[in-house]
C-alpha atoms as a PDB file:
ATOM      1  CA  UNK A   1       4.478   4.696  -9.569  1.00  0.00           C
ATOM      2  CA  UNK A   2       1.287   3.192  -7.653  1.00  0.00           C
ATOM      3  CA  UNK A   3      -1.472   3.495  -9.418  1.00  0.00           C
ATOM      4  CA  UNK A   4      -4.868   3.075  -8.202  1.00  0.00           C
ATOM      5  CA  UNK A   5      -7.260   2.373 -10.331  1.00  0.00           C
ATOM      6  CA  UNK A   6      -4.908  -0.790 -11.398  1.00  0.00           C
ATOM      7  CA  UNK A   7      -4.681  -1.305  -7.925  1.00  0.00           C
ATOM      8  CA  UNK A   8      -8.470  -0.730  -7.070  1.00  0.00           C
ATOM      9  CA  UNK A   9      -9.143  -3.521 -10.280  1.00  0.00           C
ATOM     10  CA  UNK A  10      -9.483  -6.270  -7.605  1.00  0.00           C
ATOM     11  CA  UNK A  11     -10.495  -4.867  -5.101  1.00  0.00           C
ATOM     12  CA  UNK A  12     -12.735  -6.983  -3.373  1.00  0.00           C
ATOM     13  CA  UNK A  13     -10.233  -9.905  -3.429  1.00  0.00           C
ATOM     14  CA  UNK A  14      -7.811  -7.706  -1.709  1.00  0.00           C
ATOM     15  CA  UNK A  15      -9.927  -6.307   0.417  1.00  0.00           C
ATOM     16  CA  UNK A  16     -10.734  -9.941   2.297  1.00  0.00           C
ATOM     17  CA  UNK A  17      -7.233 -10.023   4.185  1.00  0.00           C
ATOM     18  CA  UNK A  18      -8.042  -6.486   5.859  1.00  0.00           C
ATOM     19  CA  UNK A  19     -11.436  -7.404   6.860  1.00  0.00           C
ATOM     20  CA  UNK A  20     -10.438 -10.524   8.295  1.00  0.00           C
ATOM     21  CA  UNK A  21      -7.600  -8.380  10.532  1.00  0.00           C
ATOM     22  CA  UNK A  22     -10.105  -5.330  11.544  1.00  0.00           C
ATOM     23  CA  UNK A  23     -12.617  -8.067  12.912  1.00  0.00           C
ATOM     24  CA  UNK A  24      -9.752  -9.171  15.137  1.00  0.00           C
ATOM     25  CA  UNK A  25      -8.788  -5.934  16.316  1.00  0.00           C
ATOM     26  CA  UNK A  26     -10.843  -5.041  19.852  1.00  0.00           C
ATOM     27  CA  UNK A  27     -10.765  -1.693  20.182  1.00  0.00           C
ATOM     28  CA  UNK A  28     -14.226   0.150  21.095  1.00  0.00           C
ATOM     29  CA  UNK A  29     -13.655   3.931  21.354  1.00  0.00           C
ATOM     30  CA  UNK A  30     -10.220   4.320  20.114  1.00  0.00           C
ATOM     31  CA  UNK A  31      -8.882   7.842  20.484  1.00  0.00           C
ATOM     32  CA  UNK A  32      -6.328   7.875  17.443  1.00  0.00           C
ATOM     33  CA  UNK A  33      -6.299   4.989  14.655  1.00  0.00           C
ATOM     34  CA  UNK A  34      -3.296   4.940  12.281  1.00  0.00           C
ATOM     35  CA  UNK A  35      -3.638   3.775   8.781  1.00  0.00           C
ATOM     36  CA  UNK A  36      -0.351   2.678   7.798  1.00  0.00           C
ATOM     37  CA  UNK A  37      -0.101   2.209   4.078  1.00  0.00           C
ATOM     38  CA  UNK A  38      -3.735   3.297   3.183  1.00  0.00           C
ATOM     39  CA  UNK A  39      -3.617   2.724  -0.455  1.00  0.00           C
ATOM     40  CA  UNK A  40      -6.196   4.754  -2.510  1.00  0.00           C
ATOM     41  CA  UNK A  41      -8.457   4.711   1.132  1.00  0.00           C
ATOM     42  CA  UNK A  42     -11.117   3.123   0.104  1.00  0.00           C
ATOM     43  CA  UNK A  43     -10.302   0.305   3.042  1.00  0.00           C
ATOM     44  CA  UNK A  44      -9.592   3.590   5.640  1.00  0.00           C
ATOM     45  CA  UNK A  45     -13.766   4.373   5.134  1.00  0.00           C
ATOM     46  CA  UNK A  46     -14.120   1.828   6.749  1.00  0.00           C
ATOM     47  CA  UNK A  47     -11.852   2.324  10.009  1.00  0.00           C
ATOM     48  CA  UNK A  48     -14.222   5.815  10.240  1.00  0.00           C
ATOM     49  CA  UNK A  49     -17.294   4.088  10.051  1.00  0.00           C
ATOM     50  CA  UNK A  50     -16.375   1.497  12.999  1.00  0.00           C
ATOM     51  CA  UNK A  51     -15.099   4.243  14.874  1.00  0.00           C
ATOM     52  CA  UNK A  52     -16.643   7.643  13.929  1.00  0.00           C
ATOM     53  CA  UNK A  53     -15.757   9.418  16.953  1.00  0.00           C
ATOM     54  CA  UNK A  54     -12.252   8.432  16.488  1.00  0.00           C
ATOM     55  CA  UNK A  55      -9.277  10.587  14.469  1.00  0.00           C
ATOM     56  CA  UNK A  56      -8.428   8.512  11.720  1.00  0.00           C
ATOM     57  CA  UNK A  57      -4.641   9.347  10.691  1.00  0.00           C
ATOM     58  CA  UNK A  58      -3.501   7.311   7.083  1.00  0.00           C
ATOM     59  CA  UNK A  59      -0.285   7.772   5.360  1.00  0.00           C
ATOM     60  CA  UNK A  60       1.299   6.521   2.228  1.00  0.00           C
ATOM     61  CA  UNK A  61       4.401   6.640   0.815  1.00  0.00           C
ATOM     62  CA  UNK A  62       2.808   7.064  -2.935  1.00  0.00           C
ATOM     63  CA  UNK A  63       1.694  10.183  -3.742  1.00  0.00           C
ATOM     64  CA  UNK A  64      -0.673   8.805  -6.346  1.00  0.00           C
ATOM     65  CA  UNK A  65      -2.058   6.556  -3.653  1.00  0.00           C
ATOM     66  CA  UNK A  66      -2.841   9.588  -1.330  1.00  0.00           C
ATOM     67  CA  UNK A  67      -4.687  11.492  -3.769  1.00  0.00           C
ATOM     68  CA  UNK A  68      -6.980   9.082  -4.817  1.00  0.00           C
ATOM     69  CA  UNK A  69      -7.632   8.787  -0.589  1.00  0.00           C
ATOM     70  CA  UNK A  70      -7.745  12.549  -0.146  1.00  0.00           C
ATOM     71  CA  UNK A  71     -10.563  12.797  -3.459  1.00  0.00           C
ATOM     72  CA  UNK A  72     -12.836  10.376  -0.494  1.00  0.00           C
ATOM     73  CA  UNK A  73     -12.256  12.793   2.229  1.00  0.00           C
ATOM     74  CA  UNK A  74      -9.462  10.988   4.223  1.00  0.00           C
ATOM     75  CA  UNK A  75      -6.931  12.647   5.979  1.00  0.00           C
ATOM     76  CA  UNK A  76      -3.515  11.372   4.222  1.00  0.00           C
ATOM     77  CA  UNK A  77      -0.625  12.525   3.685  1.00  0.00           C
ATOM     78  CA  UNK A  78       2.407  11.161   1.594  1.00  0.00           C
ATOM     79  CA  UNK A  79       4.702   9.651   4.147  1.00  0.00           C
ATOM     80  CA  UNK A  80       7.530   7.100   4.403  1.00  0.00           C
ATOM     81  CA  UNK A  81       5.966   4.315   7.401  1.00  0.00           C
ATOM     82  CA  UNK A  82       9.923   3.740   8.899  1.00  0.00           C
ATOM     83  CA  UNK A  83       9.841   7.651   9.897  1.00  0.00           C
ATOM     84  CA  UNK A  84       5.868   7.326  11.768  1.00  0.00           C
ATOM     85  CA  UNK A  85       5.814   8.188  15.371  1.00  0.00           C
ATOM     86  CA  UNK A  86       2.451   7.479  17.161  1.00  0.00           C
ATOM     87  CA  UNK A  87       0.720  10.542  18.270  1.00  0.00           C
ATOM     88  CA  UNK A  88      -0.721  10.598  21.996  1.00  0.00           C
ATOM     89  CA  UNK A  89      -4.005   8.923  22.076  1.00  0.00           C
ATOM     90  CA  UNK A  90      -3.291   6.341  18.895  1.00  0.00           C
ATOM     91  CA  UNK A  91      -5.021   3.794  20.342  1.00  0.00           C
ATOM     92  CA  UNK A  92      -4.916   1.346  17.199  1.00  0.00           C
ATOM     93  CA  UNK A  93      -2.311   0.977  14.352  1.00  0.00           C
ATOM     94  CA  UNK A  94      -3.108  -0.948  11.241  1.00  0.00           C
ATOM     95  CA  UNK A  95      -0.962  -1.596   8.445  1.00  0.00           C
ATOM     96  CA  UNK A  96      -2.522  -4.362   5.591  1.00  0.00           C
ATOM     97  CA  UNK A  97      -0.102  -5.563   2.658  1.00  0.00           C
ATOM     98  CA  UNK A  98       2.381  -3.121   3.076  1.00  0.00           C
ATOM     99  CA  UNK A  99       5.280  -3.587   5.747  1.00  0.00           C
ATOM    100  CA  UNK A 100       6.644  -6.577   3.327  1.00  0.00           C
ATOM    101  CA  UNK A 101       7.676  -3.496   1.493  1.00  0.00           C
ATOM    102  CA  UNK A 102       9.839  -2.713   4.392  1.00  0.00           C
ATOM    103  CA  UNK A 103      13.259  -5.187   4.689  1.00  0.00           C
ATOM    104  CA  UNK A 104      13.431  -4.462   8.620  1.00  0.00           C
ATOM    105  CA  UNK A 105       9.812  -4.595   9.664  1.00  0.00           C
ATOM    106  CA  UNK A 106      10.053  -6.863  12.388  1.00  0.00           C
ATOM    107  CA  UNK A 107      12.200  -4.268  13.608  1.00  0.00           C
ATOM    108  CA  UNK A 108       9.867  -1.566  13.014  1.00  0.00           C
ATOM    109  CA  UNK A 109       6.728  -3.566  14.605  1.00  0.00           C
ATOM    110  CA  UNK A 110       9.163  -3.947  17.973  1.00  0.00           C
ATOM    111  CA  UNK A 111       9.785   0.090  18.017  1.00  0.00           C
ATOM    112  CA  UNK A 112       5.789   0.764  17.431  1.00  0.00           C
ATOM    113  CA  UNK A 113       4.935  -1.404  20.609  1.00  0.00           C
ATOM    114  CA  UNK A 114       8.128   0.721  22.201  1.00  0.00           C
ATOM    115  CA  UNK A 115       6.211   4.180  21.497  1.00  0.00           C
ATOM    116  CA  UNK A 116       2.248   2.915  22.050  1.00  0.00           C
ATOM    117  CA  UNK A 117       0.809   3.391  25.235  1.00  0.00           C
ATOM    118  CA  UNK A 118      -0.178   0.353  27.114  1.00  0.00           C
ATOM    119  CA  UNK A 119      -3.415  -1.395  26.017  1.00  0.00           C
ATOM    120  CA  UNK A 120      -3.068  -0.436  22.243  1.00  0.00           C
ATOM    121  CA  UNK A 121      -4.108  -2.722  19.118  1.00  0.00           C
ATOM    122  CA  UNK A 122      -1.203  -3.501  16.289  1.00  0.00           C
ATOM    123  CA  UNK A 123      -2.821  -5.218  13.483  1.00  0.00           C
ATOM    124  CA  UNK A 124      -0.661  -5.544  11.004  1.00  0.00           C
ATOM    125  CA  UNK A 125      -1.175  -8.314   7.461  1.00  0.00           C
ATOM    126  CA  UNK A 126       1.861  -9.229   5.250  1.00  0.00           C
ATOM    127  CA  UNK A 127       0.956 -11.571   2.088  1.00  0.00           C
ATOM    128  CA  UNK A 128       3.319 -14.902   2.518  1.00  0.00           C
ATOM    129  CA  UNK A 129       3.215 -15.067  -1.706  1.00  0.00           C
ATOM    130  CA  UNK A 130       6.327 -14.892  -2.909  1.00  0.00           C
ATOM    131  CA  UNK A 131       7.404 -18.556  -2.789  1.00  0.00           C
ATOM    132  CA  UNK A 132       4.134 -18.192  -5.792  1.00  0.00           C
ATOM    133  CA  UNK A 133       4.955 -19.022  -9.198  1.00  0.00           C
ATOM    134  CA  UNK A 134       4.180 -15.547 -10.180  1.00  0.00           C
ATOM    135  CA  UNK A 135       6.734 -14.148  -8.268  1.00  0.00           C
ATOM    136  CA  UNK A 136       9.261 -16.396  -8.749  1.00  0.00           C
ATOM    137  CA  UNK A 137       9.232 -15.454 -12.018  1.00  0.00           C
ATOM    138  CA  UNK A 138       9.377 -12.170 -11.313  1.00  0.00           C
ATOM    139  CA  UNK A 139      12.909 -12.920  -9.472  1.00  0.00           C
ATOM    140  CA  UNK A 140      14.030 -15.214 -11.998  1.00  0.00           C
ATOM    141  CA  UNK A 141      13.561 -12.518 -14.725  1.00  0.00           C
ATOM    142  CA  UNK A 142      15.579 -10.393 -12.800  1.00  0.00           C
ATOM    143  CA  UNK A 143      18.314 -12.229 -12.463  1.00  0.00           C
ATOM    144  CA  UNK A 144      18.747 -12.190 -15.972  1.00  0.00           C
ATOM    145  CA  UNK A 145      20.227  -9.159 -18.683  1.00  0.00           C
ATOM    146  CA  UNK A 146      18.956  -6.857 -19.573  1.00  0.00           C
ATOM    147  CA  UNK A 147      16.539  -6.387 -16.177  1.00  0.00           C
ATOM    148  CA  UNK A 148      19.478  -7.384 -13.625  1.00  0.00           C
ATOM    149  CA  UNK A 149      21.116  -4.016 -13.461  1.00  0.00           C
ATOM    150  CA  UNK A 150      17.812  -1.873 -13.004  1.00  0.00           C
ATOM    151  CA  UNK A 151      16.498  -4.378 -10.758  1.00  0.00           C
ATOM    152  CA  UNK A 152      19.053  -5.201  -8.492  1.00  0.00           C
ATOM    153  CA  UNK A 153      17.526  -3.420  -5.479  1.00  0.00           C
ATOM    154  CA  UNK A 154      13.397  -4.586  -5.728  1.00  0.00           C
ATOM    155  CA  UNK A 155      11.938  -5.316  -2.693  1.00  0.00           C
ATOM    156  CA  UNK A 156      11.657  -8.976  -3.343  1.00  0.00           C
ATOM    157  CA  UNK A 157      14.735  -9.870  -5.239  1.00  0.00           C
ATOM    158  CA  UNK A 158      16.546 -12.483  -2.612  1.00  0.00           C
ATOM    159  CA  UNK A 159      12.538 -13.938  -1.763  1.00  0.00           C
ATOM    160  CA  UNK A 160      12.615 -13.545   1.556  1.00  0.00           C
ATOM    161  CA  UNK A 161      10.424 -10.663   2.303  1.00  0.00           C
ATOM    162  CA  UNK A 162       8.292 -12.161   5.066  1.00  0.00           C
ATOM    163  CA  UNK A 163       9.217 -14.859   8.125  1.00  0.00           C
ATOM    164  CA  UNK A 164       7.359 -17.188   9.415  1.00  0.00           C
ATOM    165  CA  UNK A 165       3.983 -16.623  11.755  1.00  0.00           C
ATOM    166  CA  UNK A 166       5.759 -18.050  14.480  1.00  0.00           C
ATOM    167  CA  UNK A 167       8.509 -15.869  14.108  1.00  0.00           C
ATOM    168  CA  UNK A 168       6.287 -12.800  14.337  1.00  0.00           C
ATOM    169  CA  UNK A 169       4.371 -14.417  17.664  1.00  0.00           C
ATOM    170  CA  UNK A 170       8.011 -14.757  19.093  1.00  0.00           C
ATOM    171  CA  UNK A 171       9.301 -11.462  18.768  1.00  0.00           C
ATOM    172  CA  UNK A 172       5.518  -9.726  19.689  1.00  0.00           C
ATOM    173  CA  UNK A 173       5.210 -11.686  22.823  1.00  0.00           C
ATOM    174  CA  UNK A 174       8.970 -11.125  24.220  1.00  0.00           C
ATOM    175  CA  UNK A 175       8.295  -7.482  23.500  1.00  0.00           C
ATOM    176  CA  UNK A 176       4.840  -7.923  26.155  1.00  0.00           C
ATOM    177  CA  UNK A 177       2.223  -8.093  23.740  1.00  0.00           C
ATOM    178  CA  UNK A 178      -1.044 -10.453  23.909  1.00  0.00           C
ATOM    179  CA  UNK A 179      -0.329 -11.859  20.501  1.00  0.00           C
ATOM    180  CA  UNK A 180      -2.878 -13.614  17.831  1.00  0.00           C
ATOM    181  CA  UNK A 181      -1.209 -14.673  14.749  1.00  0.00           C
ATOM    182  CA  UNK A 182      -2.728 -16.723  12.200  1.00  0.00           C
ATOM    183  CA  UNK A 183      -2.247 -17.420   8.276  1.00  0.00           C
ATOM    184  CA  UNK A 184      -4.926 -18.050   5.897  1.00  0.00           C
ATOM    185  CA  UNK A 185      -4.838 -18.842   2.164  1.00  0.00           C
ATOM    186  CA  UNK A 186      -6.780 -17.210  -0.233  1.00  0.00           C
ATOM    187  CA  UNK A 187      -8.012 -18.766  -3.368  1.00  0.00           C
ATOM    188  CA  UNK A 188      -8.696 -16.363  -6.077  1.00  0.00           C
ATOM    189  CA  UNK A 189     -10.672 -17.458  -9.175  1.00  0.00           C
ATOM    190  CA  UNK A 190      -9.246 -15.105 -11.635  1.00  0.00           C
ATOM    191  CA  UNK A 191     -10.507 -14.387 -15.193  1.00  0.00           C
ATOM    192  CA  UNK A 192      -9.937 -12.398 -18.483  1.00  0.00           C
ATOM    193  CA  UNK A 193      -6.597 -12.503 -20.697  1.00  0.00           C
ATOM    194  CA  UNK A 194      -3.038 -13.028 -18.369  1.00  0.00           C
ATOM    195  CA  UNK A 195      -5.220 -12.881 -15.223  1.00  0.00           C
ATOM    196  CA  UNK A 196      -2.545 -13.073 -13.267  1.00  0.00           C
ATOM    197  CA  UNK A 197      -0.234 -10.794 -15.281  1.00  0.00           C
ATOM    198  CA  UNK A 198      -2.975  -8.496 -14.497  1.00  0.00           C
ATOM    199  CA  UNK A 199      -3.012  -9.189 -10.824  1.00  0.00           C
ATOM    200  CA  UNK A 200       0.749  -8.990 -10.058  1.00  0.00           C
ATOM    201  CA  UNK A 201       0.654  -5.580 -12.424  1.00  0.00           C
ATOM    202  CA  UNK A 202      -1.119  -3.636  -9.722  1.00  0.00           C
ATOM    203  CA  UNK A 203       1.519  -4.680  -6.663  1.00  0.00           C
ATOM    204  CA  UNK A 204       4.115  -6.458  -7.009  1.00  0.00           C
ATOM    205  CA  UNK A 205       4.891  -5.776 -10.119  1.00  0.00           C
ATOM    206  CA  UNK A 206       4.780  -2.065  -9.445  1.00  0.00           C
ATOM    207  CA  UNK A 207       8.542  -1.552  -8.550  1.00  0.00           C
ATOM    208  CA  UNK A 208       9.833  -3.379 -11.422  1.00  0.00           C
ATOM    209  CA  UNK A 209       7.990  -1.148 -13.420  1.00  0.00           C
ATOM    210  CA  UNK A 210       9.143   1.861 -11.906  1.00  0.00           C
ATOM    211  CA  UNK A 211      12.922   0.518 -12.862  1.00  0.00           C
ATOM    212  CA  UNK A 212      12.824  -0.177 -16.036  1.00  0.00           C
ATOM    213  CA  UNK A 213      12.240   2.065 -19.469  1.00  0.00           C
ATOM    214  CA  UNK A 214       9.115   1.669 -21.542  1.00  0.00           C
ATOM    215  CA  UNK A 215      10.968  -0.592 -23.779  1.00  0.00           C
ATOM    216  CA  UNK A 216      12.064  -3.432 -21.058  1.00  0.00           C
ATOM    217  CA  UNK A 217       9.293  -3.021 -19.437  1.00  0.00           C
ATOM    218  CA  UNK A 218       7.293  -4.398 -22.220  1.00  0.00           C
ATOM    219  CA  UNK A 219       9.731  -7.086 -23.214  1.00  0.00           C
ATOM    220  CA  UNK A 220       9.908  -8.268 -19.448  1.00  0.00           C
ATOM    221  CA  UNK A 221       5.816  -8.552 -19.123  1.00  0.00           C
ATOM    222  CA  UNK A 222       5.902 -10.328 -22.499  1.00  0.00           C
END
């Protein structure tokens, strides 16, 4: 289970990746923008306040995640991102850390530029982490007992979640778009007791948690 204030703990260093995307996208008076994994919303504010005469449509698969949106006025609804279909006028879709979630996104991205009407904006940002020592040792922990049977199914668990960039520029221009792909690193200066226990609690650790009883749980954090 997602939960957002965990999530919305470090916020501002999350935040920079979506930023970064939105001031690439070129839209000027979208008719429809599409919020694809929205979170708790507080980064979907600020798709209304670019474009305020636009419908702003966000969905989430957590429930948690689109009540904490709703409680800032947003439009979401609970939603699984494989079943969206683009509603006329969706001028812009962005999706920021969350299609990594999604095995066959690459896929997915290739059916969205399918169903969009000529001259629309994909932005989409996947994090390229999970060659990280964090998450390594999130995989290596579930390799072992007693966390291998509940987690035999995360997301993560073979490590590769994400392809290259130039991987994602190959299939997006042999499908006709004008592609700009780029990777950046992100250094974040993090503080406090397990800081990055703490970090990897609010995402990717979120799925292993949802697996495993109180007790494991607790003995695989330790």
């Amino acid at each position: 289970m997602w939960n957002p204030q965990t999530y919305l703990a470090y916020a501002d260093q999350r935040s920079r990746p979506f930023f970064d995307l939105l001031a690439r996208v070129g839209a000027e008076s979208p008719r429809r923008v599409a919020d694809l994994g929205c979170g708790p919303g507080n980064l979907t504010e600020h798709l209304a306040e670019r474009w305020p005469e636009a419908v702003i449509e966000a969905w989430d698969n957590s429930a948690e995640m689109v009540a904490a949106a709703r409680e800032r006025g947003i439009d979401a609804r609970v939603g699984d991102v494989r079943a969206w279909i683009p509603a006329p006028g969706t001028d812009v879709v962005l999706s920021n850390a969350a299609l990594h979630w999604i095995p066959e996104h690459a896929e997915l991205l290739i059916r969205w530029v399918d169903q969009l009407e000529r001259g629309a904006w994909i932005a989409v940002q996947v994090p390229g982490n999970f060659d990280a020592p964090s998450h390594a040792s999130i995989r290596a922990l579930a390799e072992r007992r007693p966390w291998s049977e509940p987690l035999h199914d995360i997301p993560f668990r073979s490590g590769k979640v994400v392809d290259f960039p130039a991987r994602y520029a190959e299939l997006l221009t042999d499908a006709g778009c004008s592609v700009d792909v780029w990777e950046s690193t992100y250094i974040h200066e993090l503080t406090g007791e397990n800081p990055v226990l703490n970090w990897i609690t609010g995402t990717a650790l979120t799925p292993v948690r949802d697996r495993l009883t109180e007790e494991q749980w607790q003995r695989f954090r330790a």
